[in-house]
C-alpha atoms as a PDB file:
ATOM      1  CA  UNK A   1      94.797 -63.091 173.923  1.00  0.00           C
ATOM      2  CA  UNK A   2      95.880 -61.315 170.919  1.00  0.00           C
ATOM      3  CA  UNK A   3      94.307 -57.173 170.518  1.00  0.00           C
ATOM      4  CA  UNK A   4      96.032 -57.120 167.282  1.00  0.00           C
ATOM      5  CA  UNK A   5      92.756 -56.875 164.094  1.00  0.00           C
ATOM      6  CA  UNK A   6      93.550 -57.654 161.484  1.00  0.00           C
ATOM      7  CA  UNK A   7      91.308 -56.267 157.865  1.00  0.00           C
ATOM      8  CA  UNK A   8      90.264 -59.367 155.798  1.00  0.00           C
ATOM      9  CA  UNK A   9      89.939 -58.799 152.203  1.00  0.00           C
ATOM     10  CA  UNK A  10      87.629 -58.674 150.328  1.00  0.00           C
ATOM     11  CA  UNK A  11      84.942 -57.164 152.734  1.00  0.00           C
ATOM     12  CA  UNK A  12      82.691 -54.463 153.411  1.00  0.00           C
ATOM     13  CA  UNK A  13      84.299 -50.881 154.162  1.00  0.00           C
ATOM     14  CA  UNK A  14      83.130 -48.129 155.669  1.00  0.00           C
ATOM     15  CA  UNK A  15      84.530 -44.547 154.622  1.00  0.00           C
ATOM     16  CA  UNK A  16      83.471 -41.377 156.216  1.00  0.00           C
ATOM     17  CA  UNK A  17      83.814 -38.078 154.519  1.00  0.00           C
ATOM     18  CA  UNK A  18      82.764 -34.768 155.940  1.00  0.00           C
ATOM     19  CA  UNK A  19      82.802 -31.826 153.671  1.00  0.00           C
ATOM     20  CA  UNK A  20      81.279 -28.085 152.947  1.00  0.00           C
ATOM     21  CA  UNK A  21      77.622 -28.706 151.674  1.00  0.00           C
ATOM     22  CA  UNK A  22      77.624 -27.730 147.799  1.00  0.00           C
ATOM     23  CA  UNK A  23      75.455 -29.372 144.624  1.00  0.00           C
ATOM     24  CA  UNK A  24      78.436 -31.286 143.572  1.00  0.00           C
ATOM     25  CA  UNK A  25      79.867 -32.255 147.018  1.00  0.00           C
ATOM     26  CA  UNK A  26      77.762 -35.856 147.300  1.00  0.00           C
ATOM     27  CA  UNK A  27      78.418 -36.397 143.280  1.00  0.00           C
ATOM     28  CA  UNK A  28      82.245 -35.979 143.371  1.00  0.00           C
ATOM     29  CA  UNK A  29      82.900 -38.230 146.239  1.00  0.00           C
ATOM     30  CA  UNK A  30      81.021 -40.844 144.732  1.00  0.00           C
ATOM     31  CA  UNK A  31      82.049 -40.901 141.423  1.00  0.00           C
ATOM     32  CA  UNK A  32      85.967 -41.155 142.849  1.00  0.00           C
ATOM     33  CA  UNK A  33      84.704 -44.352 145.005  1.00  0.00           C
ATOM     34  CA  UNK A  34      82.900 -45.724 142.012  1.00  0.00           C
ATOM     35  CA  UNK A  35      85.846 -45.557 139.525  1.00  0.00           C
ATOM     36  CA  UNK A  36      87.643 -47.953 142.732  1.00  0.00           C
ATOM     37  CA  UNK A  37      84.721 -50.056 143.287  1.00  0.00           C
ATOM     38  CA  UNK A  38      82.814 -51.657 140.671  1.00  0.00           C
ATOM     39  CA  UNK A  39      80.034 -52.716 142.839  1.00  0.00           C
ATOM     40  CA  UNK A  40      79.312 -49.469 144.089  1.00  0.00           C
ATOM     41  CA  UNK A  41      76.480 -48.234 144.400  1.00  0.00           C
ATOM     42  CA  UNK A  42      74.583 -45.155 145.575  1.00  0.00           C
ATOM     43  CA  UNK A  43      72.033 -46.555 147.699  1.00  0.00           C
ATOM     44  CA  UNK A  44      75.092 -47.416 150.017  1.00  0.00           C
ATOM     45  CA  UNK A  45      75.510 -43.917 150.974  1.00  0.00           C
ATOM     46  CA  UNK A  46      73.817 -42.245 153.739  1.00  0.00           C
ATOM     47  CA  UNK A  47      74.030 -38.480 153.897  1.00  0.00           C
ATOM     48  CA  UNK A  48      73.545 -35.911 157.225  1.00  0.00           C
ATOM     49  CA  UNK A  49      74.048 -32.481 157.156  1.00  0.00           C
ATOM     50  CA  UNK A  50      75.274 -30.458 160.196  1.00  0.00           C
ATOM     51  CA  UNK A  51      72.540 -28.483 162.176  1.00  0.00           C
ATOM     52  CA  UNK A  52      73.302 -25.225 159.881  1.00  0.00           C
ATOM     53  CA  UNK A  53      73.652 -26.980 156.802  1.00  0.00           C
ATOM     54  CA  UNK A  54      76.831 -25.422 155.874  1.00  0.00           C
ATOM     55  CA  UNK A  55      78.798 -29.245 155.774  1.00  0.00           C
ATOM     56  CA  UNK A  56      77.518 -32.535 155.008  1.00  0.00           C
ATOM     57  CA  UNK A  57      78.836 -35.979 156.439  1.00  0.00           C
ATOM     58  CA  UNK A  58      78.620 -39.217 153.929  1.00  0.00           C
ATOM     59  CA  UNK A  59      79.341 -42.913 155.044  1.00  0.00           C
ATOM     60  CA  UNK A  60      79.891 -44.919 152.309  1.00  0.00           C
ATOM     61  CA  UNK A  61      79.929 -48.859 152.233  1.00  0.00           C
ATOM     62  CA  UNK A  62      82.207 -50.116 149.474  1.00  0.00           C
ATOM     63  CA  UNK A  63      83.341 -53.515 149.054  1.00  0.00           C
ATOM     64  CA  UNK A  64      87.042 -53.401 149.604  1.00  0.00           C
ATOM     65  CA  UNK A  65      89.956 -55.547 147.719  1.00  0.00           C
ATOM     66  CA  UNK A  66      92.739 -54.457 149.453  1.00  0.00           C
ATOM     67  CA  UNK A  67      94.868 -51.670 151.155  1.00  0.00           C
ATOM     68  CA  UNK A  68      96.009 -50.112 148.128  1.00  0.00           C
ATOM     69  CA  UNK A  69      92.313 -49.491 146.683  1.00  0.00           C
ATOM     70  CA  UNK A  70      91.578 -47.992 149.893  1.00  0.00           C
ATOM     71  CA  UNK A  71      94.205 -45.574 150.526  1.00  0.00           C
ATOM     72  CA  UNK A  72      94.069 -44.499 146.463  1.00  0.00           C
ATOM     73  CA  UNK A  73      89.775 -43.780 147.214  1.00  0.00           C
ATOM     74  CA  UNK A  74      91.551 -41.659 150.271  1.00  0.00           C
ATOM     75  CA  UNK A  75      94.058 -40.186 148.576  1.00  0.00           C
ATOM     76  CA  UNK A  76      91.892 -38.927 145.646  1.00  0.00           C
ATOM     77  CA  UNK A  77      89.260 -37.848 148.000  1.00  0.00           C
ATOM     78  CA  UNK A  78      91.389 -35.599 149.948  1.00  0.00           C
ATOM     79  CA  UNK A  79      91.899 -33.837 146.795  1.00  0.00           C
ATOM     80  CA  UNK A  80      88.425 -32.576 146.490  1.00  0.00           C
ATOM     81  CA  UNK A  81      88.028 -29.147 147.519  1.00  0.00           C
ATOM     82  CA  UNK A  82      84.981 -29.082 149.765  1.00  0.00           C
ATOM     83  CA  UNK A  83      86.588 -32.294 151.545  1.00  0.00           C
ATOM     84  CA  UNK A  84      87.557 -31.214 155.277  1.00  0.00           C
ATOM     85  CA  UNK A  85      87.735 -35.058 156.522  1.00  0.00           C
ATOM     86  CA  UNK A  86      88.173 -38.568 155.375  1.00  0.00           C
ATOM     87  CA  UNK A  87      87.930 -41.132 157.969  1.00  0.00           C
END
């Protein structure tokens, strides 16, 4: 029996980002995953903040073409400032 998984494309992808809580915090990170996705949409976000409120965690479903979109909605997320983690 094989362990190796394999991603099929297109499909449903899950993206974690945890970041310091600020008004433009959720905005940013979803306007970077929209400008890779066009079938995002905001109702596929669901937002916590930590106990203190100082960060906020977002999972975001986007429907995924391939690596490349993927690592670019990483790669531009990371640059945000309030980002700490992008899973």
């Amino acid at each position: 029996m094989s362990t190796d998984q394999t991603i099929v494309f297109p499909c449903v992808y899950p993206i974690k980002v945890i970041g310091e809580e600020d008004d433009a915090f959720v905005s940013n990170v979803c306007d970077i995953v929209a400008a890779h996705d066009p079938h995002f949409s905001s109702e596929k976000v669901v937002e916590k903040k930590s106990r203190a409120g100082r960060y906020c965690s977002l999972t975001i479903e986007l429907q995924a073409t391939g690596e490349a979109q993927i690592l670019a909605i990483f790669n531009a997320v990371k640059q945000l400032p309030q980002v700490k983690l992008v899973l």
